[in-house]
Each structure stands twice: as C-alpha cells, then as structure tokens.
Protein backbone atom coordinates (compact mmCIF):
# COMPACT_ATOMS: atom_id res chain seq x y z
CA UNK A 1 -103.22 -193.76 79.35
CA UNK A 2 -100.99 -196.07 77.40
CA UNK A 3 -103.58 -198.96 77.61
CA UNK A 4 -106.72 -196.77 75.96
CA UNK A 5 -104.53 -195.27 73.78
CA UNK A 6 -103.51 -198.83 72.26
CA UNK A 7 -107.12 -200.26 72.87
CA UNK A 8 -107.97 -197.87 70.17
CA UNK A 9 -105.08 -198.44 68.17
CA UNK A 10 -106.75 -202.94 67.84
CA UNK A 11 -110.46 -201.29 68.09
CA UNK A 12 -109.32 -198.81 64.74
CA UNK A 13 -107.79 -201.97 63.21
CA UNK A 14 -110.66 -204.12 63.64
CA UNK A 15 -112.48 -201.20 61.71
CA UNK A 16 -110.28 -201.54 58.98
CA UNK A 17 -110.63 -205.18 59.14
CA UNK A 18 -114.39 -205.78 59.05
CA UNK A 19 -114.83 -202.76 56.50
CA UNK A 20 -113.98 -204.54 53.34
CA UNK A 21 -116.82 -207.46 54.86
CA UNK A 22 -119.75 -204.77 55.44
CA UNK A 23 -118.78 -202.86 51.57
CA UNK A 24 -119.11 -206.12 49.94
CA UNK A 25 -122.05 -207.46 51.99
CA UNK A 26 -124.13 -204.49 51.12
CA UNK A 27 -122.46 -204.14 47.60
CA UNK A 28 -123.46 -207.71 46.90
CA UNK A 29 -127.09 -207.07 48.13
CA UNK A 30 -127.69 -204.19 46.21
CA UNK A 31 -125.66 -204.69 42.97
CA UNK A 32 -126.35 -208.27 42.46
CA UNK A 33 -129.68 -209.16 44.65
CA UNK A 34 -131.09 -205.93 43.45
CA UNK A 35 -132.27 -205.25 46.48
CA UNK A 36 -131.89 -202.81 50.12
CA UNK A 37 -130.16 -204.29 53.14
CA UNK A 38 -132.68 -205.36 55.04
CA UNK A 39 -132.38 -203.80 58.72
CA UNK A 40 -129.52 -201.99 57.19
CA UNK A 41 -129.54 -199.96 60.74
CA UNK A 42 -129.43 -203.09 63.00
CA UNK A 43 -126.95 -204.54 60.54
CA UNK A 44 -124.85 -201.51 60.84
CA UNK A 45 -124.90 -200.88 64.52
CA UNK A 46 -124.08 -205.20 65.37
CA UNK A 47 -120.90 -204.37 62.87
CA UNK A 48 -120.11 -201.57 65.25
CA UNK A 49 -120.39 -203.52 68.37
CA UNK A 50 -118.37 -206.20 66.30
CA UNK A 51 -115.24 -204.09 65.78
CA UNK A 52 -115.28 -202.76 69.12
CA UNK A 53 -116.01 -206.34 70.87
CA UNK A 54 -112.73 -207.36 68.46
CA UNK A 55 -110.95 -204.35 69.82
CA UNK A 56 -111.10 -204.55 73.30
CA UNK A 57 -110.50 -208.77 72.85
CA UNK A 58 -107.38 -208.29 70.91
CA UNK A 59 -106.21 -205.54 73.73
CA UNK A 60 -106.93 -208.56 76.05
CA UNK A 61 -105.24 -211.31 74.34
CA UNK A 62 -101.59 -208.84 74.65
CA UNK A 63 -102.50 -207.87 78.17
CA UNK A 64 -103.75 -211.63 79.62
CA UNK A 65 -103.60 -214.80 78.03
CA UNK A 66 -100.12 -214.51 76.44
CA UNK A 67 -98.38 -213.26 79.08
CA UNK A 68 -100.45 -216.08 80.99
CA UNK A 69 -99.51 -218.91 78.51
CA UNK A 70 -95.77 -217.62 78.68
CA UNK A 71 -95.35 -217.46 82.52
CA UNK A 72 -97.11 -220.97 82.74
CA UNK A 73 -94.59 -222.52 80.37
CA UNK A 74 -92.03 -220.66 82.16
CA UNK A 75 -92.94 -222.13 85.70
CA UNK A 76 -93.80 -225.68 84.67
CA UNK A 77 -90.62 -226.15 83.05
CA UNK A 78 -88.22 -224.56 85.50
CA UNK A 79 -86.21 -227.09 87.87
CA UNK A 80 -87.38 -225.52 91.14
CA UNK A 81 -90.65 -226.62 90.14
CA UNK A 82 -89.73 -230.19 88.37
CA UNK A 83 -87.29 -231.47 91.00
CA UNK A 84 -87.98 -228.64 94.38
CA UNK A 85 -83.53 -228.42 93.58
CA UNK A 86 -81.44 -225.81 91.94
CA UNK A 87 -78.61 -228.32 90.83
CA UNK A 88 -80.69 -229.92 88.16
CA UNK A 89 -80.92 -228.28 84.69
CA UNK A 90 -84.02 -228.71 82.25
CA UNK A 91 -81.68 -230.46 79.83
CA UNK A 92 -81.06 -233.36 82.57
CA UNK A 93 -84.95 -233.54 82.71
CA UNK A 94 -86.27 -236.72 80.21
CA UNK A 95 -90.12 -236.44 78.88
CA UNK A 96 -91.90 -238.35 81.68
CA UNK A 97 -90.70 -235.27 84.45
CA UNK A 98 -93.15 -232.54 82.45
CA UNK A 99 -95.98 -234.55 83.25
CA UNK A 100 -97.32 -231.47 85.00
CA UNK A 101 -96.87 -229.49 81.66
CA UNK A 102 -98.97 -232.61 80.24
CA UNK A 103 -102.09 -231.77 82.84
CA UNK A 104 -102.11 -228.37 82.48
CA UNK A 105 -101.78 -228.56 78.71
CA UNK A 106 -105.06 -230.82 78.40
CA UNK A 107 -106.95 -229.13 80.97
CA UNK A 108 -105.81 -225.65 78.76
CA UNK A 109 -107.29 -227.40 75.62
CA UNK A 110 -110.20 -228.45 77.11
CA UNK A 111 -111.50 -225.22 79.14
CA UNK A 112 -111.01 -222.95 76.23
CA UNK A 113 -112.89 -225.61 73.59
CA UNK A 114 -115.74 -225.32 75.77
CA UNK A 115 -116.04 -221.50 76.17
CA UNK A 116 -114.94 -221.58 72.48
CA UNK A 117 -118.30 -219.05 70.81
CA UNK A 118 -117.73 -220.82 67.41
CA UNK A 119 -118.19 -224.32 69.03
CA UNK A 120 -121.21 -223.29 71.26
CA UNK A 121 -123.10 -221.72 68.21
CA UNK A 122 -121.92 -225.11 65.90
CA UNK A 123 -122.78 -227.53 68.59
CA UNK A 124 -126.79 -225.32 69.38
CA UNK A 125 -127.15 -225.53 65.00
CA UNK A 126 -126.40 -228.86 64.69
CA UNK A 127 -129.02 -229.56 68.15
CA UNK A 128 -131.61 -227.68 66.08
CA UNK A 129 -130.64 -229.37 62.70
CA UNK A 130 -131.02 -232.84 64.12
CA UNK A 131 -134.14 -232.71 65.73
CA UNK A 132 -132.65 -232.99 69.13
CA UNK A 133 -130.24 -236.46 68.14
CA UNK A 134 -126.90 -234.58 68.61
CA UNK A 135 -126.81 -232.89 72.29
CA UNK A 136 -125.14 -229.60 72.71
CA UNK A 137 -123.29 -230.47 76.22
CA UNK A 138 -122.49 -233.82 73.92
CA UNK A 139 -120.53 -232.52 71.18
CA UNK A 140 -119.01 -229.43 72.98
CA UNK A 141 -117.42 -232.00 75.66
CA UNK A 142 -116.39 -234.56 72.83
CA UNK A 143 -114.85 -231.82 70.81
CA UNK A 144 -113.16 -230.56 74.14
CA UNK A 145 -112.00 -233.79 74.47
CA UNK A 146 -110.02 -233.88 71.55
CA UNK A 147 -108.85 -230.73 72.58
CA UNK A 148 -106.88 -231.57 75.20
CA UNK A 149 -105.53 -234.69 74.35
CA UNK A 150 -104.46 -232.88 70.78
CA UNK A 151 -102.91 -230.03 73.17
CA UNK A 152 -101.36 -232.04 75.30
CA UNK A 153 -99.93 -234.32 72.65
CA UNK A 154 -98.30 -231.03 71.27
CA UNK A 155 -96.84 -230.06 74.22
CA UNK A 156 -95.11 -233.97 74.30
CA UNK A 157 -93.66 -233.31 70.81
CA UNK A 158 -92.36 -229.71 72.02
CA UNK A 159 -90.40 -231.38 74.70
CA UNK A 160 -89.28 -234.05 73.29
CA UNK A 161 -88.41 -233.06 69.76
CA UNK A 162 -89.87 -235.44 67.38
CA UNK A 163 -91.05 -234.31 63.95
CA UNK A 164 -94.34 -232.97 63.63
CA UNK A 165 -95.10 -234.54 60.20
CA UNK A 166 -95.39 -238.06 62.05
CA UNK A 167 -97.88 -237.16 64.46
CA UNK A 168 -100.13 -235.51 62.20
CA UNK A 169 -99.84 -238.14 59.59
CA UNK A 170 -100.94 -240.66 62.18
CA UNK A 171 -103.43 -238.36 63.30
CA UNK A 172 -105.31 -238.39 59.96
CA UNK A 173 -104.72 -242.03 59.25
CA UNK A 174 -107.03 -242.24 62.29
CA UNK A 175 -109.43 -239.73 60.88
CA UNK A 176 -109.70 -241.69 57.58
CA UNK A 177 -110.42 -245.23 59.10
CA UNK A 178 -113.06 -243.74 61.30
CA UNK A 179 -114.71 -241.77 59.01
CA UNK A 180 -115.38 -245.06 56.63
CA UNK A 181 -116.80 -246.95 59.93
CA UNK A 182 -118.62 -243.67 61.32
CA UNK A 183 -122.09 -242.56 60.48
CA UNK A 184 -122.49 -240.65 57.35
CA UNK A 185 -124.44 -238.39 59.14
CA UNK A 186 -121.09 -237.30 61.93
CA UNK A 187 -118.83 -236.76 59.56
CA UNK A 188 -119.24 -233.46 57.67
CA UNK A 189 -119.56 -232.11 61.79
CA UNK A 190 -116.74 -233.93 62.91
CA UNK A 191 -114.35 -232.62 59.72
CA UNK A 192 -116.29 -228.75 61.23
CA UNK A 193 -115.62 -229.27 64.38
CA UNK A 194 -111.82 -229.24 64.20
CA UNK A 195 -112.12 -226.06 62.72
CA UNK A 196 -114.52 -224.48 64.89
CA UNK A 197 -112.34 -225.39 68.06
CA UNK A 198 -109.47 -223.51 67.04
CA UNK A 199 -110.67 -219.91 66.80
CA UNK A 200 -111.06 -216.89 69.16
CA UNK A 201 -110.30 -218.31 72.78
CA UNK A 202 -108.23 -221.00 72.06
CA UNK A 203 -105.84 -219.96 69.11
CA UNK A 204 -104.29 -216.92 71.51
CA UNK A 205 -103.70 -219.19 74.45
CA UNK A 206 -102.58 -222.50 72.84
CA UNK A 207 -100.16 -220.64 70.91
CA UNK A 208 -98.35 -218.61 74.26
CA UNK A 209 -98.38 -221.81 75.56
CA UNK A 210 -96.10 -223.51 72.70
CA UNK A 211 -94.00 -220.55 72.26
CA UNK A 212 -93.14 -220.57 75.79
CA UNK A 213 -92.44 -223.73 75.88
CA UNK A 214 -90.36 -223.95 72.77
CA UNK A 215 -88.55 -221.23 74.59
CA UNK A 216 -88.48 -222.36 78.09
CA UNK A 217 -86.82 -226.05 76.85
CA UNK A 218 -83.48 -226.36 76.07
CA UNK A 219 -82.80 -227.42 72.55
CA UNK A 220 -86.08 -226.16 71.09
CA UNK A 221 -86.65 -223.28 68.75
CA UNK A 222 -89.67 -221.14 69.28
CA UNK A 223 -90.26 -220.80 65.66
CA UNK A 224 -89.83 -224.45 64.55
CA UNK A 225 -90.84 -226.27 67.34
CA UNK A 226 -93.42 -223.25 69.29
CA UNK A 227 -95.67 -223.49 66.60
CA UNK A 228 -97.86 -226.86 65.35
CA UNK A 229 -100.22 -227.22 68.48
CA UNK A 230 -102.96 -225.31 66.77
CA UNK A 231 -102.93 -228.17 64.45
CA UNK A 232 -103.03 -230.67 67.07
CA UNK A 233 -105.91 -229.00 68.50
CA UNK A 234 -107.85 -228.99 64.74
CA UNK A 235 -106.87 -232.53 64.56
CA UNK A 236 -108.10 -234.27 67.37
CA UNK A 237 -111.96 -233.06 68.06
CA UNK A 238 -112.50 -235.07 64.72
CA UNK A 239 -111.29 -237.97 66.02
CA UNK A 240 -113.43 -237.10 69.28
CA UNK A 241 -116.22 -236.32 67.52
CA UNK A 242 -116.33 -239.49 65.31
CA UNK A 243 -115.75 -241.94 68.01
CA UNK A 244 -118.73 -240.20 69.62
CA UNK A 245 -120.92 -240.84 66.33
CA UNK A 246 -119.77 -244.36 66.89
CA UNK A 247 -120.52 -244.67 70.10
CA UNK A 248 -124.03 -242.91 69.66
CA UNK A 249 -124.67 -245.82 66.90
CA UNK A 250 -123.16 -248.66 69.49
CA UNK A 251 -125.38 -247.43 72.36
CA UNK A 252 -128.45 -247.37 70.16
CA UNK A 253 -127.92 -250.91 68.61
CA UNK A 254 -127.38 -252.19 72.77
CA UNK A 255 -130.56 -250.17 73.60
CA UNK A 256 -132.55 -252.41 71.09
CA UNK A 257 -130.81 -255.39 71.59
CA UNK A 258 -132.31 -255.14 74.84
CA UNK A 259 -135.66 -254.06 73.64
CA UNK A 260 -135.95 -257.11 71.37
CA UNK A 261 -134.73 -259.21 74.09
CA UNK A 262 -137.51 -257.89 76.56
CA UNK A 263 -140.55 -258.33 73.90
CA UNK A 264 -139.25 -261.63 73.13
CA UNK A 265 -139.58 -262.91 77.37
C-alpha cells in the first residue's frame, strides 16, 4: 500500500512538473503562431504517458538504483571484501587496494551511457544528419567510453582526496587542444554529447555511487567529496568523442593512402 500510495505521490509531481511545459507550449502556439496545436489530442495523451512514465521512474530510482549504488559502495569498500580479514581498517587501505571499486565504477559508467534514451536518440539524429558518416553503435560506445573512464576517475578522487578543481581543469585543457586538431564537423556533437550522457539512467546511479562512497571511506564527506562524478561523467565523452572524430579522419587518410598506393602499382 505504502509503495502505490508514494508512486502517486512522484506520478502527481511529475504532473505539476510538466504542466507549466504543456501551458506554454500550447500558449506559445496559439498566442504567438496564431495557430491550433496540431494533434492537440496525441500531444495531450504522449504528455500523459510522459508524467506517468516520470512517475513510476522516479518511484524506481528510491526503490532500486540508490539503494543499489549505496550497498555497492558499501561492499567494495569494506575490509572483508578488500583484504578477506577483519583486523584491517579502510583507513590502513592506500588507493591501489579499491581497484575493484575502479572496475565496477567504469563498467557502471559505461552500461548506463549506453542504455542512456538521450544518447540513443542523439547518436540515431546525428546517423540521419550525416548521411550515414557517424554510426550509431560508434558514438554511443565512444561516448560510453568516456563514461567510464570519467566515472571511474571520480571514484579515484573520492578515495583518495585530491581537489576536484585539478582534475576538471586538466580535463578541459584536453578538451580545448583536441577540439583545435578535431574536425569541425565533431565538435558541436562531442561538446552535446557530454550533456546527453548524464541524464535519466545515469545521473541517479552515478550519484548513489559517490555518496556511498564518500560515506563508506574514512575521511571523506558525502557532501564535499560524494558529489563531482556527474561532472566527470559530462567531461569525458567529449574527450571520447573527439578522439573518435580524429580517429575517423586518421583511418580515412590510411584508407587512401592505400588507395593511391594501389592505382599507382
């Protein structure tokens, strides 16, 4: 009883959320276009399955994935685990002896970039936009990529500590080198594609997954130090998603290197 009765609680929230969007949509179209919602009915009824879809998800974040992401930190970082003995504490632990935390973090990253919606319906636009240049499987894996190296890299500066500002500031000192070698034409999706990647599946479980382990190590502070992974995860699929832009333009100047070479035998 409890769970439907707060299921509705998120689905009448979501209602209250999206409401605002649908008045001014329709506002907009008929106060300033001058014109009738077209398929005002279909619009209508995809807003309803919108607010309940958002409903039921947000039940499922609280009931699943951040429970999930807090009992994974939990068990990753705990001694029994680490070193199979009882008479070691986590503080004894140094950075290398997480290197579980490590795997699981960047296969995390990179499971939930993939199923990411956002990314999917970027990645099938910019397939359609291209003419069929830019794969969908292509980007969606190098943006995944990113993912989990940026998650994974986030879970290294939980446990060990070390300011934040320095490992985004190198992270975008990266971003700005590439994107003055990288194709003109991969950069406004690569700068896209770190925002895309953080949104409905991987925001909720990223973030259990620092808090817990801000609060399962020693030392840390869940609100200083739990928080800052969701920026490691928008960081990193550009860098991903550049170097595969590069690569795409290496590949293709090989692939007629070797063309020339064969009309010229």
């Amino acid at each position: 009883m409890d769970l439907i009765v707060t299921t509705l609680f998120f689905v009448a929230g979501s209602a209250l959320d999206v409401l605002p969007i649908v008045a001014f949509l329709f506002a907009f179209q008929w106060f300033v276009i001058g014109e009738r919602m077209p398929n005002g009915g279909k619009i209508l009824v995809g807003f309803l399955f919108v607010v309940v879809g958002l409903g039921l998800f947000l039940e499922g974040l609280e009931q699943s994935l951040f429970p999930l992401g807090r009992m994974m930190a939990e068990q990753l970082t705990h001694p029994e685990f680490l070193l199979d003995s009882v008479e070691h504490v986590v503080a004894d632990f140094t950075w290398q002896d997480f290197y579980w935390v490590y795997i699981f973090a960047a296969t995390v990253g990179f499971s939930t970039a993939m199923a990411e919606p956002s990314l999917i319906a970027v990645a099938m636009k910019a397939n359609t936009v291209s003419g069929g240049a830019i794969g969908v499987v292509g980007l969606r894996v190098a943006v995944a990529i990113g993912a989990g190296i940026g998650v994974s890299l986030g879970c290294f500066r939980v446990i060990t500590g070390l300011p934040l500002p320095y490992f985004i500031a190198a992270g975008y000192f990266i971003v700005i080198v590439q994107t003055m070698a990288a194709p003109k034409e991969i950069v406004p999706l690569a700068y896209d594609s770190g925002g895309v990647t953080t949104s409905t599946v991987t925001v909720p479980l990223v973030a259990a997954l620092g808090l817990g382990l801000a609060d399962a190590v020693p030392g840390r502070s869940p609100l200083l130090d739990g928080f800052g992974l969701i920026a490691f995860t928008a960081l990193f699929p550009i860098i991903t998603v550049l170097a595969y832009g590069q690569l795409a333009i290496l590949r293709g100047r090989i692939s007629k290197s070797e063309q020339s070479d064969r009309n010229s035998e």
